[in-house]
PDB file of N, CA and C in Angstrom:
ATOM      1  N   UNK A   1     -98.539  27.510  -6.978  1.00  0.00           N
ATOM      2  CA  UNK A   1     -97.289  26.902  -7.367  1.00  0.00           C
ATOM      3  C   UNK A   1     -96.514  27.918  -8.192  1.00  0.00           C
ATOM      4  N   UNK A   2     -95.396  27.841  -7.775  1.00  0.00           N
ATOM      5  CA  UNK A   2     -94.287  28.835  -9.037  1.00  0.00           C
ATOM      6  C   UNK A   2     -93.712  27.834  -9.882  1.00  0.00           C
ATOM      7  N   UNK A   3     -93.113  28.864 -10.371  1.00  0.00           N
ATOM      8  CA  UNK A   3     -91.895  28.437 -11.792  1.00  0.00           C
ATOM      9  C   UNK A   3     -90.752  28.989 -11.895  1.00  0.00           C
ATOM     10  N   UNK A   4     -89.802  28.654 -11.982  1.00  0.00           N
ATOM     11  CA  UNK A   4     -88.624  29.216 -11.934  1.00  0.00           C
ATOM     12  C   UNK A   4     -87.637  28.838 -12.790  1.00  0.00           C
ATOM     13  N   UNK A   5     -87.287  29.593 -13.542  1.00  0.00           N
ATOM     14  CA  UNK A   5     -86.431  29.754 -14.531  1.00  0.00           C
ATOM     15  C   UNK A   5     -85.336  28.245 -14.162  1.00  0.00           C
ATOM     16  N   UNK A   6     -84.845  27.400 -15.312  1.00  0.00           N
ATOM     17  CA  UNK A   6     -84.148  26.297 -14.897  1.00  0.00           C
ATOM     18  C   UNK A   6     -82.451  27.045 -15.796  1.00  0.00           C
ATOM     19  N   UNK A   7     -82.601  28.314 -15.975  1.00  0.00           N
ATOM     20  CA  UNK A   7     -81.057  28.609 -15.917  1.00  0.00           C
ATOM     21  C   UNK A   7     -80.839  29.360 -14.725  1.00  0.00           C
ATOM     22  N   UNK A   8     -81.640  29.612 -14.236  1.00  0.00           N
ATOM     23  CA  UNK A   8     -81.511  30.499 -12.817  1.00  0.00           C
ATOM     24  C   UNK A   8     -80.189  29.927 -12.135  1.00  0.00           C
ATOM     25  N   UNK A   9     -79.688  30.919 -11.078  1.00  0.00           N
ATOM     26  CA  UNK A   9     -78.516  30.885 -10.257  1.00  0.00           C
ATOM     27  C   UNK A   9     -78.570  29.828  -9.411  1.00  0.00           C
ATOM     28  N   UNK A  10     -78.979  29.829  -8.928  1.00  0.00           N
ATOM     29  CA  UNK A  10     -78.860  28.714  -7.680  1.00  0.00           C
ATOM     30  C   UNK A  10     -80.068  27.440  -8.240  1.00  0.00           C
ATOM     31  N   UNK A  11     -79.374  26.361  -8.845  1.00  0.00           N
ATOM     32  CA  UNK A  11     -80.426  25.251  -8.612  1.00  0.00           C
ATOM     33  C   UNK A  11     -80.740  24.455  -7.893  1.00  0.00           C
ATOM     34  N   UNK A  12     -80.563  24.603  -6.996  1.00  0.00           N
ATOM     35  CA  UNK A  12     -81.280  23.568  -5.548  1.00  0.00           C
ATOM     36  C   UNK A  12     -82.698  23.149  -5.982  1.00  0.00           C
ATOM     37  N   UNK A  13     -82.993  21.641  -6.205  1.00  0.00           N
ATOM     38  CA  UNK A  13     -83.977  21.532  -6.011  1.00  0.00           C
ATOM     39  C   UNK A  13     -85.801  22.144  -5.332  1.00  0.00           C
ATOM     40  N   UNK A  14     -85.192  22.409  -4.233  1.00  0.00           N
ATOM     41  CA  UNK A  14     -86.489  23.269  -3.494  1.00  0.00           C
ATOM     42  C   UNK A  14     -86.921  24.489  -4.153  1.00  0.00           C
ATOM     43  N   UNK A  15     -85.870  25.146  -4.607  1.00  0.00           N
ATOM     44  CA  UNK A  15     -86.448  26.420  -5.239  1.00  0.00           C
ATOM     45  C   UNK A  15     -86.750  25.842  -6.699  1.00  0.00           C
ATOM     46  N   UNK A  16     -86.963  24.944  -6.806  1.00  0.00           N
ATOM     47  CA  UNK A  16     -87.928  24.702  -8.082  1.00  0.00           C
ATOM     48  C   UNK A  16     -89.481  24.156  -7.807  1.00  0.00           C
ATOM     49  N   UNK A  17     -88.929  23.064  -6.958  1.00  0.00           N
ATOM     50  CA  UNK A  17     -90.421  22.821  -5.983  1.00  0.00           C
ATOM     51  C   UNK A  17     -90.689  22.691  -5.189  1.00  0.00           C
ATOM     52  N   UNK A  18     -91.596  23.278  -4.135  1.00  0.00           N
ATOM     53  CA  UNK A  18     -91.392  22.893  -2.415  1.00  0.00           C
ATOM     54  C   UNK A  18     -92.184  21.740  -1.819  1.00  0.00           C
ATOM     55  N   UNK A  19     -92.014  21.278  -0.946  1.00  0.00           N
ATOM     56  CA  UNK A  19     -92.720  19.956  -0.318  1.00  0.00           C
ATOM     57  C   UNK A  19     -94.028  20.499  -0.544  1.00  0.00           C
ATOM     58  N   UNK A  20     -94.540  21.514  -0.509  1.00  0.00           N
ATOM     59  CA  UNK A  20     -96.568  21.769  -0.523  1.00  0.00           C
ATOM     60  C   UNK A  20     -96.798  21.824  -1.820  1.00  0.00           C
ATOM     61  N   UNK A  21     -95.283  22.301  -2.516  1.00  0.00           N
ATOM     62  CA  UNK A  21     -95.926  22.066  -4.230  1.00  0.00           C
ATOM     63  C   UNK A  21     -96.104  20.366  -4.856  1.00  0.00           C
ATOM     64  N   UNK A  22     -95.168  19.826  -4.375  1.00  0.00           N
ATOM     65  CA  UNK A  22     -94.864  18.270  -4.712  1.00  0.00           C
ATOM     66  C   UNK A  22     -96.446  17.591  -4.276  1.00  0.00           C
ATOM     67  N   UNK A  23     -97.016  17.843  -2.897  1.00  0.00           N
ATOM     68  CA  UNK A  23     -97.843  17.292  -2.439  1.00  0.00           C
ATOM     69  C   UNK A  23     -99.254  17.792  -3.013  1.00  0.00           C
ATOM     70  N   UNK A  24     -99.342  19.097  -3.822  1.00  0.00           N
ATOM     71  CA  UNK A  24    -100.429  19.605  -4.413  1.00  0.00           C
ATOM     72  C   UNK A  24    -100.815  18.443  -5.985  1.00  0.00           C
ATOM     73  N   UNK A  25     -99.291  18.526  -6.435  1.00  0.00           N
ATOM     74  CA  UNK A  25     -99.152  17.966  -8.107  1.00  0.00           C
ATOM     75  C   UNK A  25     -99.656  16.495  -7.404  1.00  0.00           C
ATOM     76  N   UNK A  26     -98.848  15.803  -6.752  1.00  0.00           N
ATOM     77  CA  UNK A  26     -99.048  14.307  -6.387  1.00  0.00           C
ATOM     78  C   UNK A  26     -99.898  14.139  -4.624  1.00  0.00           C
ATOM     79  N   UNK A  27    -101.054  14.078  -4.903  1.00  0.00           N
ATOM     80  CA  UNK A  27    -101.663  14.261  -3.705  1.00  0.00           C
ATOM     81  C   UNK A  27    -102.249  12.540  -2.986  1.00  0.00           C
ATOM     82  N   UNK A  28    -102.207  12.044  -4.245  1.00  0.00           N
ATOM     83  CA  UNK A  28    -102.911  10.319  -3.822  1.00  0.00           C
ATOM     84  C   UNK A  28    -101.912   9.202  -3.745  1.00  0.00           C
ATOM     85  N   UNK A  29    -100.373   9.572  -3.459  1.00  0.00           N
ATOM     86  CA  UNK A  29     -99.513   8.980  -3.339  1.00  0.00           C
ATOM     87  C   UNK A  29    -100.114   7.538  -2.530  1.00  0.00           C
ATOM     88  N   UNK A  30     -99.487   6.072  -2.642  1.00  0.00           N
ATOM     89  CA  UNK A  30     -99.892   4.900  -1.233  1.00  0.00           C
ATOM     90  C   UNK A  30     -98.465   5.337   0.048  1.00  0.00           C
ATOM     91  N   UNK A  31     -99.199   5.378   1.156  1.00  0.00           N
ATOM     92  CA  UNK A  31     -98.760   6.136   2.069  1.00  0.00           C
ATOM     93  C   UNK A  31     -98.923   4.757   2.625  1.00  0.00           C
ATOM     94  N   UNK A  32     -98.161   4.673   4.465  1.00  0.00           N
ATOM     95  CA  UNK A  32     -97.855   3.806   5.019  1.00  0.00           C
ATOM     96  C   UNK A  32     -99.883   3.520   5.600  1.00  0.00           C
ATOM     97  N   UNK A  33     -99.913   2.127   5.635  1.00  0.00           N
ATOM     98  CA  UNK A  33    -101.618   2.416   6.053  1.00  0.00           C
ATOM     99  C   UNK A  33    -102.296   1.721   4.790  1.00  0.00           C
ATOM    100  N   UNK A  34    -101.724   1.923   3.406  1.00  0.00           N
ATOM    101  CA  UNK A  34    -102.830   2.012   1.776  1.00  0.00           C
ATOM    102  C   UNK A  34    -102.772   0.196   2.467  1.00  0.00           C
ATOM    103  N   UNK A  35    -104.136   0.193   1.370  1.00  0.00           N
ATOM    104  CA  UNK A  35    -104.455  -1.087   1.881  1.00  0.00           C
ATOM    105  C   UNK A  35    -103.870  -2.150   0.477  1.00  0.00           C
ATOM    106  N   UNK A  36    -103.275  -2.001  -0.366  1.00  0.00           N
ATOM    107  CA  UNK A  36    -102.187  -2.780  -1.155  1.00  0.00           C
ATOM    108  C   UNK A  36    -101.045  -2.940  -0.204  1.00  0.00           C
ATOM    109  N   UNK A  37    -100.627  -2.373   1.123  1.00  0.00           N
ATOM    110  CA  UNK A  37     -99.700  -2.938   1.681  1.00  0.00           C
ATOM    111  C   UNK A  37     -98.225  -2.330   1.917  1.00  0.00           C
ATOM    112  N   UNK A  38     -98.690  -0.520   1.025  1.00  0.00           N
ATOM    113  CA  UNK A  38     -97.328   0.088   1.513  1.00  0.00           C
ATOM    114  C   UNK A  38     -97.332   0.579   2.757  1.00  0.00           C
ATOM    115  N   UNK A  39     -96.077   0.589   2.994  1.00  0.00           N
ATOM    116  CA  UNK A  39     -95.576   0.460   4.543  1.00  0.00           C
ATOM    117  C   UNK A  39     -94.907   2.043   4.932  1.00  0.00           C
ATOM    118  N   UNK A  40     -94.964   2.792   3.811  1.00  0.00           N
ATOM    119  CA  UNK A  40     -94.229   4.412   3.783  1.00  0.00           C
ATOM    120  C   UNK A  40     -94.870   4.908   2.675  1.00  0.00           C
ATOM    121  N   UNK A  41     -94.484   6.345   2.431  1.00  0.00           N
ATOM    122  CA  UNK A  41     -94.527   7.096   1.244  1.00  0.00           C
ATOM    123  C   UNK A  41     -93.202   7.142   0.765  1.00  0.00           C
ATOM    124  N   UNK A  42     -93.296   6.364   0.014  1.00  0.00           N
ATOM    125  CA  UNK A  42     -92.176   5.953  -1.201  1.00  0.00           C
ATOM    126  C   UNK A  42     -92.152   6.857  -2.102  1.00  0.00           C
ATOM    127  N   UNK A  43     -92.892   7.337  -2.415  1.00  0.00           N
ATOM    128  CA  UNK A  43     -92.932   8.660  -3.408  1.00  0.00           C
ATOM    129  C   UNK A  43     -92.883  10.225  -2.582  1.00  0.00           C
ATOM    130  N   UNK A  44     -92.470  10.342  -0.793  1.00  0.00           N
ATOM    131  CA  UNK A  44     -92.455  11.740  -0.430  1.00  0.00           C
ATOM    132  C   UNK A  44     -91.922  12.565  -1.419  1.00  0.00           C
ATOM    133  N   UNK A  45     -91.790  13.567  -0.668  1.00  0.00           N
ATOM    134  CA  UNK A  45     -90.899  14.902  -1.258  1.00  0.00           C
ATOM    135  C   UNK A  45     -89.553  14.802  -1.049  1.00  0.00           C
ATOM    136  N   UNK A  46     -89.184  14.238   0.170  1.00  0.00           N
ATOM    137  CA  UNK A  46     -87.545  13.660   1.146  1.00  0.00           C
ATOM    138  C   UNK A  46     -87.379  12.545  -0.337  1.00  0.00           C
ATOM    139  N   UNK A  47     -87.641  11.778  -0.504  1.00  0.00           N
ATOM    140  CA  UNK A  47     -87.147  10.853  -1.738  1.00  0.00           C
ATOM    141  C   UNK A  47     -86.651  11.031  -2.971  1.00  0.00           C
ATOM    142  N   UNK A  48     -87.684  12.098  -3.424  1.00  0.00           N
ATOM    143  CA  UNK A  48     -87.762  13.027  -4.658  1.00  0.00           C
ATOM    144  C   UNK A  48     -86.512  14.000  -4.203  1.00  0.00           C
ATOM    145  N   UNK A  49     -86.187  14.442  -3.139  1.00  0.00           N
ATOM    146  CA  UNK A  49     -84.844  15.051  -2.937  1.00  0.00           C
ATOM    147  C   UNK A  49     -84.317  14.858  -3.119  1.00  0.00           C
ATOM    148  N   UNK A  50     -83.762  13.044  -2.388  1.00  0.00           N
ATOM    149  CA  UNK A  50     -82.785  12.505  -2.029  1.00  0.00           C
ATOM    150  C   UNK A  50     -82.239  11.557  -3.010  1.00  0.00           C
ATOM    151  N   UNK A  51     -83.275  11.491  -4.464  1.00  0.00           N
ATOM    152  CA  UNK A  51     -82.752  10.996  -5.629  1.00  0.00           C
ATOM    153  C   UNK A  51     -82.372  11.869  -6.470  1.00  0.00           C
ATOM    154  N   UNK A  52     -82.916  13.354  -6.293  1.00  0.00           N
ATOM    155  CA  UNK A  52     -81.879  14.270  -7.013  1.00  0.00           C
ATOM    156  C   UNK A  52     -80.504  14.435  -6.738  1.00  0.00           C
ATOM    157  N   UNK A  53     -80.360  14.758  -5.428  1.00  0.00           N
ATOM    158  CA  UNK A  53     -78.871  14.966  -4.730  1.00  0.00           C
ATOM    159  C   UNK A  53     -78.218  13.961  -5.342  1.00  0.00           C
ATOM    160  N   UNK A  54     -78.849  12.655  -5.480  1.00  0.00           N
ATOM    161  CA  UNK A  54     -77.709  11.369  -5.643  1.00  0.00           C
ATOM    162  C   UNK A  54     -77.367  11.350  -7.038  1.00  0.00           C
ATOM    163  N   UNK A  55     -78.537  12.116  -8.056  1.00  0.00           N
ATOM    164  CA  UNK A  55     -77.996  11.818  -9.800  1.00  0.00           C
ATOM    165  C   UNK A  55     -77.100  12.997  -9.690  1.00  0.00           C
ATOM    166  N   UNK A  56     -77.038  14.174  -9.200  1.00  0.00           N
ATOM    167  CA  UNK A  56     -75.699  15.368  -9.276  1.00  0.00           C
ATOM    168  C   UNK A  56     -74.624  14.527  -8.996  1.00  0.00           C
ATOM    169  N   UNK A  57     -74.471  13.474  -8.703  1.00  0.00           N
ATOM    170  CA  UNK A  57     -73.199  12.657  -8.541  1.00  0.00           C
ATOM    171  C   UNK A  57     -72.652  12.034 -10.134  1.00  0.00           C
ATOM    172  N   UNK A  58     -73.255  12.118 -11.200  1.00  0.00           N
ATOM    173  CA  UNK A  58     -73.340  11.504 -12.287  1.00  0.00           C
ATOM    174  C   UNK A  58     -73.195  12.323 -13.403  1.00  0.00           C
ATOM    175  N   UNK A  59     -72.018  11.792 -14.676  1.00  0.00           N
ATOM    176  CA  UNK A  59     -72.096  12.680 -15.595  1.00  0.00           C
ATOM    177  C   UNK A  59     -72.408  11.511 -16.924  1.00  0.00           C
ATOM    178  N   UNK A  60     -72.700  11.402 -17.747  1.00  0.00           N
ATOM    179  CA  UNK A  60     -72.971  10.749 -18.796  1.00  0.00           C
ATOM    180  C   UNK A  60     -72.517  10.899 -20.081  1.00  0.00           C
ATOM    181  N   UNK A  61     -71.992  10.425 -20.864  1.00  0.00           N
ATOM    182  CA  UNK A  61     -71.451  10.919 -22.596  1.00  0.00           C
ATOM    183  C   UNK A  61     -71.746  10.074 -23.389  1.00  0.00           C
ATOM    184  N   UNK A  62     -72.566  10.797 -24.531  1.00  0.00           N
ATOM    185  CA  UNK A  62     -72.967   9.694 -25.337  1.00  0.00           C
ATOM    186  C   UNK A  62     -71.618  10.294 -26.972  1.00  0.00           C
ATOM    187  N   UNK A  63     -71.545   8.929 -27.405  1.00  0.00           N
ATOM    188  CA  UNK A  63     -70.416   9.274 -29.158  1.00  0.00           C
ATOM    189  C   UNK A  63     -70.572   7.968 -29.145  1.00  0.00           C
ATOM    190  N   UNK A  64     -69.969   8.002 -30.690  1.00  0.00           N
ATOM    191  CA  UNK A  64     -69.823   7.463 -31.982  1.00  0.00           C
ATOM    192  C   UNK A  64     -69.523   5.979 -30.896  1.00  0.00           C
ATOM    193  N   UNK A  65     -69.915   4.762 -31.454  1.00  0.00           N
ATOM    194  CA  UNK A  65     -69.481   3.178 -31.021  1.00  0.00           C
ATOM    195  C   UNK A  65     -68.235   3.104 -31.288  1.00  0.00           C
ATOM    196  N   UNK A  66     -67.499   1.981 -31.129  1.00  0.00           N
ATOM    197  CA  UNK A  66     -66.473   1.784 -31.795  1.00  0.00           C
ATOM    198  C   UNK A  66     -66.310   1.443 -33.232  1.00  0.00           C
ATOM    199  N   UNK A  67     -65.342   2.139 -34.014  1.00  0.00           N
ATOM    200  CA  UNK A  67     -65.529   2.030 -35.577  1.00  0.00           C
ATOM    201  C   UNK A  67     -66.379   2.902 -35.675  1.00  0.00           C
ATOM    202  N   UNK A  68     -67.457   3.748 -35.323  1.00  0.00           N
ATOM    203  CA  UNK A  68     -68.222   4.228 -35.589  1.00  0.00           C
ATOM    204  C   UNK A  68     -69.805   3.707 -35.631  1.00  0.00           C
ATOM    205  N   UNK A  69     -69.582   2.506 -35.241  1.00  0.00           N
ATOM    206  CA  UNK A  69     -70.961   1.387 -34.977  1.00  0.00           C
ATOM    207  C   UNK A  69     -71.406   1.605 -34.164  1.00  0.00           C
ATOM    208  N   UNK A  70     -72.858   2.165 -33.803  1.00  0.00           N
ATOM    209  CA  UNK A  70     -73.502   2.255 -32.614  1.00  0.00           C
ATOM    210  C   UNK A  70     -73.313   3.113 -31.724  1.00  0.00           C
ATOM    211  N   UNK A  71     -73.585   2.909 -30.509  1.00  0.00           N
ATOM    212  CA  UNK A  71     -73.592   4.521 -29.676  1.00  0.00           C
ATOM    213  C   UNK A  71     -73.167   4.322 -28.754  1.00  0.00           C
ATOM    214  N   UNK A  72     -71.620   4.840 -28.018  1.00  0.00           N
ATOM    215  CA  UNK A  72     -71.440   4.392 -26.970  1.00  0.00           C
ATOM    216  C   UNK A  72     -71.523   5.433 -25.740  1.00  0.00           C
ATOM    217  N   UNK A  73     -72.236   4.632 -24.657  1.00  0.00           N
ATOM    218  CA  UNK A  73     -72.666   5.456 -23.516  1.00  0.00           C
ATOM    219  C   UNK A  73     -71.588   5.282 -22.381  1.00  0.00           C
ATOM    220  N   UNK A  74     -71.211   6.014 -21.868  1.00  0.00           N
ATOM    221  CA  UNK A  74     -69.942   6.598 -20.926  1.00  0.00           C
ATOM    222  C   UNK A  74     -70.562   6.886 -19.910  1.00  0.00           C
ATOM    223  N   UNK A  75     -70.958   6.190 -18.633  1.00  0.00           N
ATOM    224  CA  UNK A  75     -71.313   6.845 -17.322  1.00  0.00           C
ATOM    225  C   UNK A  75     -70.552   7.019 -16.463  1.00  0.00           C
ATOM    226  N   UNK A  76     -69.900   8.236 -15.781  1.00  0.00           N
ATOM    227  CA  UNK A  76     -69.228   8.652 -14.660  1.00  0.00           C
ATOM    228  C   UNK A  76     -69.790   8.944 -13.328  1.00  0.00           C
ATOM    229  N   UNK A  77     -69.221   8.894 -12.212  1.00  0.00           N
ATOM    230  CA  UNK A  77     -69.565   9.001 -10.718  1.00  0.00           C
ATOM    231  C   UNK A  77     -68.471   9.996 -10.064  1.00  0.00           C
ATOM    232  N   UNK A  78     -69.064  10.885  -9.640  1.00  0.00           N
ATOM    233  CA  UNK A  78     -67.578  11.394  -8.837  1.00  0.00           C
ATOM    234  C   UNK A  78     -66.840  10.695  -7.885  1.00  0.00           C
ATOM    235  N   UNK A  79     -67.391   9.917  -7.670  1.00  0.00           N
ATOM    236  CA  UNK A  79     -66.178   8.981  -6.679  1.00  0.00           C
ATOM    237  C   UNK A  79     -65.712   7.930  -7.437  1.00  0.00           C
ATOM    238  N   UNK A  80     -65.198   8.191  -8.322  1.00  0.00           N
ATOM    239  CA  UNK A  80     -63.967   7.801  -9.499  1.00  0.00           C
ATOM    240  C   UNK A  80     -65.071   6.386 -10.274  1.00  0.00           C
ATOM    241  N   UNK A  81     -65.637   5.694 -10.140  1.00  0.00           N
ATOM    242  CA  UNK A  81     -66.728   5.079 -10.323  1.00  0.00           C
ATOM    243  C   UNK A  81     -67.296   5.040 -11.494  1.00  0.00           C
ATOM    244  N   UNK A  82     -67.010   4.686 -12.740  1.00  0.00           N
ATOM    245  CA  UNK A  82     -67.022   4.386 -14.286  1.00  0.00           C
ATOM    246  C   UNK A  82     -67.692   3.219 -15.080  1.00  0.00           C
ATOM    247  N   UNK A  83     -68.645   3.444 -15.976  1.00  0.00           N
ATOM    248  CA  UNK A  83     -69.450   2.516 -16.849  1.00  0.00           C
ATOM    249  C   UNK A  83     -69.076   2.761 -17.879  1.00  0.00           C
ATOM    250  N   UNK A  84     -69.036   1.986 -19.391  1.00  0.00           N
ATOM    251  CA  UNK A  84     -69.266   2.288 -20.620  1.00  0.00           C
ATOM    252  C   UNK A  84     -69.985   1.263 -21.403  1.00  0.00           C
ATOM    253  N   UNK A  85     -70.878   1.225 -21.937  1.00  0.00           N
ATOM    254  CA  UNK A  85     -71.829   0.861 -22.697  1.00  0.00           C
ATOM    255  C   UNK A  85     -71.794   0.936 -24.072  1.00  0.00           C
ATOM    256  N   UNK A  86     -72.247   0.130 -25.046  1.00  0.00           N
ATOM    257  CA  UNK A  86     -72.183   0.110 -26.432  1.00  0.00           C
ATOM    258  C   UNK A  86     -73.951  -0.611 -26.690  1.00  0.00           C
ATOM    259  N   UNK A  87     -74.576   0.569 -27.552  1.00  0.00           N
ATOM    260  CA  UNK A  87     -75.700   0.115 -27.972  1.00  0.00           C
ATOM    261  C   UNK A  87     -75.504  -0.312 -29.387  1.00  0.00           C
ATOM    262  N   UNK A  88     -75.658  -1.205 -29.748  1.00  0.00           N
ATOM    263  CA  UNK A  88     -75.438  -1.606 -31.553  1.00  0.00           C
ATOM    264  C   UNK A  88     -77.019  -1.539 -32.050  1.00  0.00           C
ATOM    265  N   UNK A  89     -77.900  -1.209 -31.522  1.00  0.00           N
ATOM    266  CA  UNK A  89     -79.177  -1.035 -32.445  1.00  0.00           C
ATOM    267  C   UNK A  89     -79.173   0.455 -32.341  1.00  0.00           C
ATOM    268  N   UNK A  90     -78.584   1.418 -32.415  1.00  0.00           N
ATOM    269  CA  UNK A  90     -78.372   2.985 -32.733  1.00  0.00           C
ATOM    270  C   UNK A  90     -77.099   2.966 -33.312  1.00  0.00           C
ATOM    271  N   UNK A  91     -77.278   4.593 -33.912  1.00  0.00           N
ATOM    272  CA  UNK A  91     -75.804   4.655 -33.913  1.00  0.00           C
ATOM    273  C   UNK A  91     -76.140   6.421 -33.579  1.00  0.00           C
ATOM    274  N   UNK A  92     -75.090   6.998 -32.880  1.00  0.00           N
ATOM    275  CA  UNK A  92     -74.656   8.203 -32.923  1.00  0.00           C
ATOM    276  C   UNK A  92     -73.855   8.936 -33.431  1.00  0.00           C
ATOM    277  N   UNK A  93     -74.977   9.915 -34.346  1.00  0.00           N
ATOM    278  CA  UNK A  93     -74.026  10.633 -35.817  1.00  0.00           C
ATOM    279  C   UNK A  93     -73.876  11.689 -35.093  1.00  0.00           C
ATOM    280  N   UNK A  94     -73.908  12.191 -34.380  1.00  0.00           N
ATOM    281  CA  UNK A  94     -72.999  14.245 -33.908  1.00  0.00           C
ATOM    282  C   UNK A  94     -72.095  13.845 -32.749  1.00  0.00           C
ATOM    283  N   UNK A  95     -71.727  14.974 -32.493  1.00  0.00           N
ATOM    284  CA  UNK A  95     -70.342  14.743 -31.846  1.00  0.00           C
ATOM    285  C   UNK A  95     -70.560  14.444 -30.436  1.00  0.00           C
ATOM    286  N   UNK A  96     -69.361  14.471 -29.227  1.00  0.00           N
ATOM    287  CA  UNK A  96     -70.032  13.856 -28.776  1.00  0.00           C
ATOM    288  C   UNK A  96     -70.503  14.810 -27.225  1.00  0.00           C
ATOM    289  N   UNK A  97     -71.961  14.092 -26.674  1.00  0.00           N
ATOM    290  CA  UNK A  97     -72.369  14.798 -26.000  1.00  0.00           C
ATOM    291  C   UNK A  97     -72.201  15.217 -24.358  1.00  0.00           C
ATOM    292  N   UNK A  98     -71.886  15.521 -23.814  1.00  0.00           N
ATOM    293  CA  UNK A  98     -72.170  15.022 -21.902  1.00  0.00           C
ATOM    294  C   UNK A  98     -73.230  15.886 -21.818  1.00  0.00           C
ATOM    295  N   UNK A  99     -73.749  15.215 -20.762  1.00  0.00           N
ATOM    296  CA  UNK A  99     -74.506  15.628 -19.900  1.00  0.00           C
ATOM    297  C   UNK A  99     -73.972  15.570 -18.449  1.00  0.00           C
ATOM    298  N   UNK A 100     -74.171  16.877 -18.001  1.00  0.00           N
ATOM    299  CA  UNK A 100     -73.880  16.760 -16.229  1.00  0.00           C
ATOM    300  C   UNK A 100     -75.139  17.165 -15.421  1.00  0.00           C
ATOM    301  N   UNK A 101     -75.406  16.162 -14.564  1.00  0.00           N
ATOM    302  CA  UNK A 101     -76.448  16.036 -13.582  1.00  0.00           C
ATOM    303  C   UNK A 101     -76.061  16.744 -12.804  1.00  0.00           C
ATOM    304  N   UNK A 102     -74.993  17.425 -12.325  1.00  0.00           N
ATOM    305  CA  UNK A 102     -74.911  18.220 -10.942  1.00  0.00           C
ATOM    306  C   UNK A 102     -75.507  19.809 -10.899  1.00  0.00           C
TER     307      UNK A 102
END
């Protein structure tokens, strides 16, 4: 298995881990067949892809509540697609943050 730098140039998923690395780390996945009754591998490597690709769609900001009460969370979508959230059992004292998933 490698490692690869996560400021590196190109972050595509794969060049961080490849389907034989995914399947080395997680090898006892329930596959279609397990006798609890799964019907696929719900946990492949194609899934684990295909839920990365979909959070690069997402940016997040956390600041101050309103008044300064609590912490309010800001979720964005690139297809114009908007949440905002207010936690009142926190509060967020620094400024404020994003995070971008893409």
């Amino acid at each position: 298995m490698s490692v690869f730098s996560v400021t590196a140039g190109n972050q595509n998923i794969a060049n961080l881990i490849t389907s034989n690395d995914w399947n080395t780390i997680f090898p006892n996945r329930a596959q279609a067949g397990h006798h609890q009754g799964a019907t696929d591998d719900f946990y492949s490597y194609a899934r684990f892809t295909s839920a990365v690709d979909k959070l690069s769609e997402y940016n997040v900001t956390f600041s101050s509540g309103p008044g300064g009460q609590g912490t309010s969370v800001a979720v964005s979508k690139t297809d114009g697609t908007s949440y905002t959230y207010v936690i009142t059992s926190s509060s967020w004292a620094g400024d404020d943050y994003t995070v971008d998933y893409s």
